[in-house]
C-alpha atoms as a PDB file:
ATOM      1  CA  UNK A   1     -65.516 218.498 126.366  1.00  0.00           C
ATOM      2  CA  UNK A   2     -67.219 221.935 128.180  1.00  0.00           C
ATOM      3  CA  UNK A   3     -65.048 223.917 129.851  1.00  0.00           C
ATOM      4  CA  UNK A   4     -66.315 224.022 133.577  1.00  0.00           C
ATOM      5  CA  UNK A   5     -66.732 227.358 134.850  1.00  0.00           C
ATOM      6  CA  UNK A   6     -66.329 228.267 138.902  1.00  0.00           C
ATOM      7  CA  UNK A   7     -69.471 230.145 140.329  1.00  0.00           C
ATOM      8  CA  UNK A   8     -67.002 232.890 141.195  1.00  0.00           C
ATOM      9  CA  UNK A   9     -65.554 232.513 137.010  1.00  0.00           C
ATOM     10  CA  UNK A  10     -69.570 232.717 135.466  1.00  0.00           C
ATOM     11  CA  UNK A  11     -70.512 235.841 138.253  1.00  0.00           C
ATOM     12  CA  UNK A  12     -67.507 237.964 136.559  1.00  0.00           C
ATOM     13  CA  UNK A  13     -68.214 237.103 132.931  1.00  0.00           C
ATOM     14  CA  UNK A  14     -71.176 238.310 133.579  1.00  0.00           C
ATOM     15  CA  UNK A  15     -70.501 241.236 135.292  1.00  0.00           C
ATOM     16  CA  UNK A  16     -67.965 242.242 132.275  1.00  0.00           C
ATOM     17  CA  UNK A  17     -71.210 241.565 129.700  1.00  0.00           C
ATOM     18  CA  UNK A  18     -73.791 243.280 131.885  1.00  0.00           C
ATOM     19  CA  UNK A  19     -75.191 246.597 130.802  1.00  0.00           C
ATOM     20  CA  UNK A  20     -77.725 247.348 133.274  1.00  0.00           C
ATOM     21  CA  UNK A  21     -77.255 249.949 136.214  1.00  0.00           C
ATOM     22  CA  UNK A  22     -80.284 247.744 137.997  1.00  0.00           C
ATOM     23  CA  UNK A  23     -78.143 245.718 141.097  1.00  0.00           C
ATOM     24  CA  UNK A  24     -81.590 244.076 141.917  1.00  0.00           C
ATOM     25  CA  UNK A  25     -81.967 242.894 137.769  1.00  0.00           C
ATOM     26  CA  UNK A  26     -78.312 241.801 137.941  1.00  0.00           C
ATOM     27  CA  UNK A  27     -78.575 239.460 140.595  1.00  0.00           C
ATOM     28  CA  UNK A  28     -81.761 237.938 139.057  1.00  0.00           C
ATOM     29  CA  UNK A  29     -79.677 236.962 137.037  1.00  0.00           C
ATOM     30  CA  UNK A  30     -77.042 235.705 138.907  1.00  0.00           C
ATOM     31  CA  UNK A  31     -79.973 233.875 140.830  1.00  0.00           C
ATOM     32  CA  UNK A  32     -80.631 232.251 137.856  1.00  0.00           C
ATOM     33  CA  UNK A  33     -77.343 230.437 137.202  1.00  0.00           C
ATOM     34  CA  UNK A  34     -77.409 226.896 137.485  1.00  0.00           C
ATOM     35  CA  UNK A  35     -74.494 226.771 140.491  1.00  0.00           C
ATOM     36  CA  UNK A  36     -76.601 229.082 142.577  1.00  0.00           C
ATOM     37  CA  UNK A  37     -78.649 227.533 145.608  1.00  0.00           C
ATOM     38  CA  UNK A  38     -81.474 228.386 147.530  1.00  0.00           C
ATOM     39  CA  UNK A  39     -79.084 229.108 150.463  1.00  0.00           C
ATOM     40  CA  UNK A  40     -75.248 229.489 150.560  1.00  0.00           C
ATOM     41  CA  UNK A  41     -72.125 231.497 149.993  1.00  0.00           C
ATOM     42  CA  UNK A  42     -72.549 232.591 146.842  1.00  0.00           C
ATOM     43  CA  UNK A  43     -74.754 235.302 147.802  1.00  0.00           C
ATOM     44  CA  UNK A  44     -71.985 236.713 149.449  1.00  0.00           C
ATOM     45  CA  UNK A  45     -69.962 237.194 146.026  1.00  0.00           C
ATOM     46  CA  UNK A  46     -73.056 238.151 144.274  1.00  0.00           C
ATOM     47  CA  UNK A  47     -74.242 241.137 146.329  1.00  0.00           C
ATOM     48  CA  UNK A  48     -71.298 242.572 146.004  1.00  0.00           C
ATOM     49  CA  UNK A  49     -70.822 242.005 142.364  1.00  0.00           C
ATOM     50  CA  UNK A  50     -74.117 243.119 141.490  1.00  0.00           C
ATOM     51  CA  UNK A  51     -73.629 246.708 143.027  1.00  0.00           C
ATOM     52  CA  UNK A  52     -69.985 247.240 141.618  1.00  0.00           C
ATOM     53  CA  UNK A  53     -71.172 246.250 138.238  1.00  0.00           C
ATOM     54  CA  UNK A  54     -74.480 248.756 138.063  1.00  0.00           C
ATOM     55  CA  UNK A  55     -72.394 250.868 140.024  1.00  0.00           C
ATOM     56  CA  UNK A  56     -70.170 251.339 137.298  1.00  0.00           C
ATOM     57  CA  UNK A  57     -73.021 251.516 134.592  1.00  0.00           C
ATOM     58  CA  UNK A  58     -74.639 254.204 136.434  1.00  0.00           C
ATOM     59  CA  UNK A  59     -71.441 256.461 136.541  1.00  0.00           C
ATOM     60  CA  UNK A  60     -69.443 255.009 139.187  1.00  0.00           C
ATOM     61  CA  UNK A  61     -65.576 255.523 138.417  1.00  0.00           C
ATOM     62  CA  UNK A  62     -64.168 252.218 138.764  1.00  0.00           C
ATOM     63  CA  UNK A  63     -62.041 249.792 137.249  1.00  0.00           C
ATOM     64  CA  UNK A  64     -64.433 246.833 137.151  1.00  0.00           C
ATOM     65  CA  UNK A  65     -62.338 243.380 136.273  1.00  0.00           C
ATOM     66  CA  UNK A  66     -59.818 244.529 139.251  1.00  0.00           C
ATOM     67  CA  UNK A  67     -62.943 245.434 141.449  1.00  0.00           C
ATOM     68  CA  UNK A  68     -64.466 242.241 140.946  1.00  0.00           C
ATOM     69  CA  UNK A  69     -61.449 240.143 141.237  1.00  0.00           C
ATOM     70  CA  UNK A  70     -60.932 241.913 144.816  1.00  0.00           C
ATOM     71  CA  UNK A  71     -64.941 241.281 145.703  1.00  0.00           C
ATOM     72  CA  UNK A  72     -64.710 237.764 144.929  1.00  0.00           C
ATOM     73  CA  UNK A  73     -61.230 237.238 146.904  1.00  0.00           C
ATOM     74  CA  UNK A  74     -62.806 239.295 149.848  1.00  0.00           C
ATOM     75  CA  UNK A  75     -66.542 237.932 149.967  1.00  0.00           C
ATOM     76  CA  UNK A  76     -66.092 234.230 148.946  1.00  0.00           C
ATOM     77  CA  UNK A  77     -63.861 233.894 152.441  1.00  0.00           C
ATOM     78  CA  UNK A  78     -66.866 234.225 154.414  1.00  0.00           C
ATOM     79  CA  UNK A  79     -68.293 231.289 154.813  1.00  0.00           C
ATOM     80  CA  UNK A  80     -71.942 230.067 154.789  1.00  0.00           C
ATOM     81  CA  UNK A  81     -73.734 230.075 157.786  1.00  0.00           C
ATOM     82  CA  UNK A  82     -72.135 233.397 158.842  1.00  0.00           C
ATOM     83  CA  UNK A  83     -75.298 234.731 159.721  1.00  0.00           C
ATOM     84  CA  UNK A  84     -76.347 232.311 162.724  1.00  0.00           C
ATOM     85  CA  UNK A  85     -72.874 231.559 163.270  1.00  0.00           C
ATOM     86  CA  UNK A  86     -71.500 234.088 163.780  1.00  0.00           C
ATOM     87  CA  UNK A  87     -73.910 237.246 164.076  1.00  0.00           C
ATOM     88  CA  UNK A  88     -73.485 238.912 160.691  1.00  0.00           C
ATOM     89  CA  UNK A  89     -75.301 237.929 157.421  1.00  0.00           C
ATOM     90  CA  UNK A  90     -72.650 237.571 154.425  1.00  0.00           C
ATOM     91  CA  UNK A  91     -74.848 239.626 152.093  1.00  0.00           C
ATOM     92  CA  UNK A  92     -75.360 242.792 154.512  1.00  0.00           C
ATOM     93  CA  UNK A  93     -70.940 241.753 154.959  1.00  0.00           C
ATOM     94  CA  UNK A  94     -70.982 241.909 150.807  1.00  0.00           C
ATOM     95  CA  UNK A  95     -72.419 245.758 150.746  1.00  0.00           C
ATOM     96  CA  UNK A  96     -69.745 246.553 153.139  1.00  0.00           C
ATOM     97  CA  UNK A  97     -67.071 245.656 150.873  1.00  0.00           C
ATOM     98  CA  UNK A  98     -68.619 246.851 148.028  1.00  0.00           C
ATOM     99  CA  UNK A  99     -67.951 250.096 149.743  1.00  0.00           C
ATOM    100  CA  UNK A 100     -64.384 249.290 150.546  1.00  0.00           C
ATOM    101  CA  UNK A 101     -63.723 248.179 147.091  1.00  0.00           C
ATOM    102  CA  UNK A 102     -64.701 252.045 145.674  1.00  0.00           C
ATOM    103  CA  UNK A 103     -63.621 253.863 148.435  1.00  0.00           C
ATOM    104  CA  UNK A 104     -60.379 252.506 148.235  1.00  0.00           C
ATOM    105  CA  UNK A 105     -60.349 251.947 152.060  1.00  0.00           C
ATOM    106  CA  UNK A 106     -57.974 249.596 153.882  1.00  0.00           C
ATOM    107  CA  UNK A 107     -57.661 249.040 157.829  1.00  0.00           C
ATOM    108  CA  UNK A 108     -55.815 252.631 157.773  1.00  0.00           C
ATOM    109  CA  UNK A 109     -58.122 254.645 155.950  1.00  0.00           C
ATOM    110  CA  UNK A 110     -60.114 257.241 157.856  1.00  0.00           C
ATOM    111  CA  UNK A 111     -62.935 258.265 155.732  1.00  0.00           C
ATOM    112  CA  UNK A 112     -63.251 254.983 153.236  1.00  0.00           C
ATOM    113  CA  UNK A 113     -62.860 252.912 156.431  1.00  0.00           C
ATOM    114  CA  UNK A 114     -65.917 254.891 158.620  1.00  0.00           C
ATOM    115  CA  UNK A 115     -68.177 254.430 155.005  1.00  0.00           C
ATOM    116  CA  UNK A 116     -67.478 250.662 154.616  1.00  0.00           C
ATOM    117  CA  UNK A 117     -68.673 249.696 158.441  1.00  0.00           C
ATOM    118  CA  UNK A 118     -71.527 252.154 158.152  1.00  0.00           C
ATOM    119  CA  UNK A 119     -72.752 250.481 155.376  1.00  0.00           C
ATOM    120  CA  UNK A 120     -72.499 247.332 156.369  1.00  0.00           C
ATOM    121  CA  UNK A 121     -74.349 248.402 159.714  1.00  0.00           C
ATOM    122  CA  UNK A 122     -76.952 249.942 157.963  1.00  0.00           C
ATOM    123  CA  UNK A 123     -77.469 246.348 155.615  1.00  0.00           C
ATOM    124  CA  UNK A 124     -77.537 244.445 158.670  1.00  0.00           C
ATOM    125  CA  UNK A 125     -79.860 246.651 160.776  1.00  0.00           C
ATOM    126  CA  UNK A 126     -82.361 246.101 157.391  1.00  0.00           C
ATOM    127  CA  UNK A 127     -81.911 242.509 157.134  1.00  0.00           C
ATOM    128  CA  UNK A 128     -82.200 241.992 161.347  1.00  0.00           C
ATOM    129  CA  UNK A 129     -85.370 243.984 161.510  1.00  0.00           C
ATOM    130  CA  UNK A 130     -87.400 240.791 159.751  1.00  0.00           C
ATOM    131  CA  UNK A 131     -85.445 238.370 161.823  1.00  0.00           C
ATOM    132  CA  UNK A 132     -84.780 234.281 160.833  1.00  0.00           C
ATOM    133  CA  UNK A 133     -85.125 232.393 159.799  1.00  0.00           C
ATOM    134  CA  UNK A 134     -82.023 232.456 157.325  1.00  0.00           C
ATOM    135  CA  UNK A 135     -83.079 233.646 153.647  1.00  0.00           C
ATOM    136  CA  UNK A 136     -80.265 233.974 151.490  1.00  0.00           C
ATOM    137  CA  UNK A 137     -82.344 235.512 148.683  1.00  0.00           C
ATOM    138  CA  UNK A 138     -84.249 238.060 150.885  1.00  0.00           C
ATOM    139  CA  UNK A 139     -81.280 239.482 152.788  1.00  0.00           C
ATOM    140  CA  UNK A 140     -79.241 239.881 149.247  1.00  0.00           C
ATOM    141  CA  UNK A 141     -82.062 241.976 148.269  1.00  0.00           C
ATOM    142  CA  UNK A 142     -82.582 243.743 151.139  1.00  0.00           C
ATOM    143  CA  UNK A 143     -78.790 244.405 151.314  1.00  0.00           C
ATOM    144  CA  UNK A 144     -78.755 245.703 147.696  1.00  0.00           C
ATOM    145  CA  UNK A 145     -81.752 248.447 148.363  1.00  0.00           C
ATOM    146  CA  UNK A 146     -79.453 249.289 151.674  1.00  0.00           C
ATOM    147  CA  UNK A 147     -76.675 249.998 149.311  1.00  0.00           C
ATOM    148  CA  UNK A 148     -78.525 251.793 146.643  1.00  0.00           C
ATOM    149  CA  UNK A 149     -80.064 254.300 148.626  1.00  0.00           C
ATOM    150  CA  UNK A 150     -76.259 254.654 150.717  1.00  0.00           C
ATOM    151  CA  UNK A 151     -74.502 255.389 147.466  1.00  0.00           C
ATOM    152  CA  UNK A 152     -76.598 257.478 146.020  1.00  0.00           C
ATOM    153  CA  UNK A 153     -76.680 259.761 149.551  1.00  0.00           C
ATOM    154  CA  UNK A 154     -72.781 259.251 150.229  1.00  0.00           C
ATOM    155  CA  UNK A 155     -71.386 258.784 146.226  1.00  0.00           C
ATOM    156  CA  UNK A 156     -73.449 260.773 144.503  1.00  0.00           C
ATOM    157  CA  UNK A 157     -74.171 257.689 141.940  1.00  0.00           C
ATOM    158  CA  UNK A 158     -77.952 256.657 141.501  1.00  0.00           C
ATOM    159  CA  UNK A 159     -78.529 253.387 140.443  1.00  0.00           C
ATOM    160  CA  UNK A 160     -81.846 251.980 139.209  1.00  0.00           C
ATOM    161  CA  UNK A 161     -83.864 249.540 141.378  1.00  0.00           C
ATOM    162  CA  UNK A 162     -86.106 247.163 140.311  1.00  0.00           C
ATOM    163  CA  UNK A 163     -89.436 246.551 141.801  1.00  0.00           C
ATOM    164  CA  UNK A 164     -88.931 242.798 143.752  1.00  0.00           C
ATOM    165  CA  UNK A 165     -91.502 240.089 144.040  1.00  0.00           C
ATOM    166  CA  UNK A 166     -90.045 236.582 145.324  1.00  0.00           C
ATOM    167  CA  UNK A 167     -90.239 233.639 142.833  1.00  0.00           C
ATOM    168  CA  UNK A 168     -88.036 231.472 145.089  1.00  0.00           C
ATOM    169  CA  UNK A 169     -90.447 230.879 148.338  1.00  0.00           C
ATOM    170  CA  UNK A 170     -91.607 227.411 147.053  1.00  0.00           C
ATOM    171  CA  UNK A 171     -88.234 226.646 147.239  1.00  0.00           C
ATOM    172  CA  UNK A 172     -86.830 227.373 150.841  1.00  0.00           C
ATOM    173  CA  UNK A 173     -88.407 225.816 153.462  1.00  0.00           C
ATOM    174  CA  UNK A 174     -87.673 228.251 155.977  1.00  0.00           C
ATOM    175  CA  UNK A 175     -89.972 231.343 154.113  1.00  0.00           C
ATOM    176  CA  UNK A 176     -91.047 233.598 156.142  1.00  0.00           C
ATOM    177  CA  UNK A 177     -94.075 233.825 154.147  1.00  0.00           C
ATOM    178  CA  UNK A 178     -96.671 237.739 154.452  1.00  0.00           C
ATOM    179  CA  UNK A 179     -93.617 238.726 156.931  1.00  0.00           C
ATOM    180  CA  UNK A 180     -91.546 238.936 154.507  1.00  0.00           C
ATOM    181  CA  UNK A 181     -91.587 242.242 152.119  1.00  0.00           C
ATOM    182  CA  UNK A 182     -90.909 240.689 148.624  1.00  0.00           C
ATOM    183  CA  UNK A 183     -93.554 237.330 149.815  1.00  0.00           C
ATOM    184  CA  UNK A 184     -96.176 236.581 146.711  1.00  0.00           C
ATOM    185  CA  UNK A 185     -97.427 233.302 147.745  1.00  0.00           C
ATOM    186  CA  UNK A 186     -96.444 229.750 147.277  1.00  0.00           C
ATOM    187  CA  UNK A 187     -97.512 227.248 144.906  1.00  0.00           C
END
């Protein structure tokens, strides 16, 4: 009988296999996995995963398992529908703690704490500027190329960044469509 494996449980394997300092190429892949959806949660584990895992292949200094054990307990409590719910997308959340989780920044921390809401500001400001409706795979990316260009300014760790063009808008029947930045068309 096959061993079933939580989304959360297939997103770390990965992450422990994964080579690539690319956040954008990792979450393809993530994308990819059967147990991912057009729209939900899981894009809140993912983000984050993504950039701790390319974060640490481009340099980063960080213990990686323990990193993304504390990413998935922190990011899979917010729940889906954040973003219309309650006024702050999951993914833009996700880049946020990413910066928590390597900042080693707690609700006491001065400096870690000030980087972790900046960043998360600066992911949501991206992801608002297009407006709904809800796309959970535009906002990841948009997210990750908010947190690439913020660690490499704050961190001093440059991770790659793959050119995106959407292969999911035939899917999601809210698209967006030309407005949106990674848009190549239905059909």
């Amino acid at each position: 009988m096959a061993e079933l494996v939580s989304m959360e449980q297939a997103v770390k394997r990965m992450c422990l296999e994964e080579t690539s300092g690319d956040p954008i190429q990792i979450l393809r892949k993530m994308m990819a996995l059967p147990s991912c959806h057009m729209h939900g949660p899981e894009h809140h584990v993912m983000v984050g995963c993504a950039l701790l895992t390319a974060y640490k292949n481009a340099g980063g200094d960080l213990d990686l398992p323990a990193a993304l054990d504390t990413m998935i307990q922190r990011a899979g409590s917010v729940p889906g529908g954040f973003c219309g719910n309650w006024g702050a997308c999951g993914a833009g959340i996700s880049t946020g703690t990413f910066i928590a989780v390597i900042s080693g920044s707690s609700p006491l921390s001065e400096e870690g704490f000030r980087l972790a809401q900046k960043m998360t500001v600066k992911s949501l400001d991206r992801i608002s500027d297009l407006g709904g409706p809800r796309c959970c795979k535009r906002d990841s990316y948009l997210a990750i190329l908010s947190a690439v260009e913020y660690v490499k300014e704050h961190f001093g760790v440059e991770m790659e960044s793959s050119d995106i063009v959407c292969i999911h808008s035939a899917q999601n029947e809210q698209c967006i469509g030309v407005r949106c930045p990674f848009f190549a068309g239905k059909g």
